[in-house]
Protein backbone atom coordinates (compact mmCIF):
# COMPACT_ATOMS: atom_id res chain seq x y z
CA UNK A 1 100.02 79.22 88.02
CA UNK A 2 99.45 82.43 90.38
CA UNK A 3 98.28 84.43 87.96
CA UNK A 4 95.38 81.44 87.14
CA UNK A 5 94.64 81.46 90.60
CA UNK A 6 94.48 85.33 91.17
CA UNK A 7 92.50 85.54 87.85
CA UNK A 8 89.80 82.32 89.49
CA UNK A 9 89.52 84.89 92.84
CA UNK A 10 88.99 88.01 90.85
CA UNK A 11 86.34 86.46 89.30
CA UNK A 12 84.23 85.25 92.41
CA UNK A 13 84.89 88.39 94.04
CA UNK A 14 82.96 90.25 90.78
CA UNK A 15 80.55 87.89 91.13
CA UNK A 16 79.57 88.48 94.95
CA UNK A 17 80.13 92.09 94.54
CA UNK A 18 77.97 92.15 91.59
CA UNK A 19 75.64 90.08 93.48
CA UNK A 20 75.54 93.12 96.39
CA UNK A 21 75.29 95.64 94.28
CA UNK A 22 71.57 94.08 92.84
CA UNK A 23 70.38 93.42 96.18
CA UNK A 24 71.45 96.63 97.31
CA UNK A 25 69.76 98.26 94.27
CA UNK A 26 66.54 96.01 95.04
CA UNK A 27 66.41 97.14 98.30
CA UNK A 28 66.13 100.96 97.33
CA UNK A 29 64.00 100.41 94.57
CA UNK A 30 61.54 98.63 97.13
CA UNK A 31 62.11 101.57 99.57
CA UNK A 32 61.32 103.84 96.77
CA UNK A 33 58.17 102.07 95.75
CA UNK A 34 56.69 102.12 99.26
CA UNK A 35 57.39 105.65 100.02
CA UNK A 36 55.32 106.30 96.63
CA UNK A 37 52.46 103.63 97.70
CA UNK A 38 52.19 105.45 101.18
CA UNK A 39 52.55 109.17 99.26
CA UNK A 40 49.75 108.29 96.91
CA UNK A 41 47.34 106.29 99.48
CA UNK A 42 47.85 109.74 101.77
CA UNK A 43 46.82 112.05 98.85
CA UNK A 44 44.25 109.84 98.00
CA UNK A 45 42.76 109.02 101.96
CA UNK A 46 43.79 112.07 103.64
CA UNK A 47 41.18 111.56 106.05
CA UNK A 48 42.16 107.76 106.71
CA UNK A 49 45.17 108.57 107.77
CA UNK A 50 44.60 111.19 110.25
CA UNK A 51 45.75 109.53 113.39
CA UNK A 52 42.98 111.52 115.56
CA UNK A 53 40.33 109.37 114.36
CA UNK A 54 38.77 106.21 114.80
CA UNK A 55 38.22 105.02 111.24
CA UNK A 56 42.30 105.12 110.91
CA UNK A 57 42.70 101.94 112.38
CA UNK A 58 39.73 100.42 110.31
CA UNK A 59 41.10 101.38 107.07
CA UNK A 60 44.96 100.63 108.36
CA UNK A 61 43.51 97.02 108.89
CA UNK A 62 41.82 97.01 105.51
CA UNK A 63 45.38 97.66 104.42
CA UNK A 64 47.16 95.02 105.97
CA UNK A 65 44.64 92.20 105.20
CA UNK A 66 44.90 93.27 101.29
CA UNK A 67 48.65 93.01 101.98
CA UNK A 68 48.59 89.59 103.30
CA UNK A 69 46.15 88.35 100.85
CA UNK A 70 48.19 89.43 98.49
CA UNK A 71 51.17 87.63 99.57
CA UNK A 72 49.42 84.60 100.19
CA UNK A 73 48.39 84.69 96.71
CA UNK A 74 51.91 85.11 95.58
CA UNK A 75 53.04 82.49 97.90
CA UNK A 76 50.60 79.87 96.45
CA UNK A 77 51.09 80.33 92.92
CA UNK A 78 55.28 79.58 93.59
């Protein structure tokens, strides 16, 4: 009877640590991705991000309203 039960809580423990462990992974793999987004937009916009000028903010902006149109997007189609 212990063993059944032992064998039941090993089994949901897998299960949520194996659950972690994805999330975890997901996490760094999104980290990952960014840091390569904002690597590539800098070698490709050097000038854009340059925090002494103006345009910076203009093209930051552009950024962020691609972003959110983007998830918007995503959001409507789930």
């Amino acid at each position: 009877m212990w063993s059944l039960i032992f064998s039941v809580v090993i089994i949901i423990l897998s299960f949520l640590l194996l659950s972690r462990v994805k999330a975890f992974v997901k996490l760094k793999r999104m980290q990952r991705l960014e840091l390569e987004i904002e690597n590539d937009l800098i070698q490709e916009f050097p000038e854009a991000f340059d925090l002494a000028k103006e345009e910076s903010g203009e093209f930051v902006d552009w950024l962020e309203e691609l972003q959110s149109e983007d998830v918007i997007t995503k959001t409507k189609k789930v």
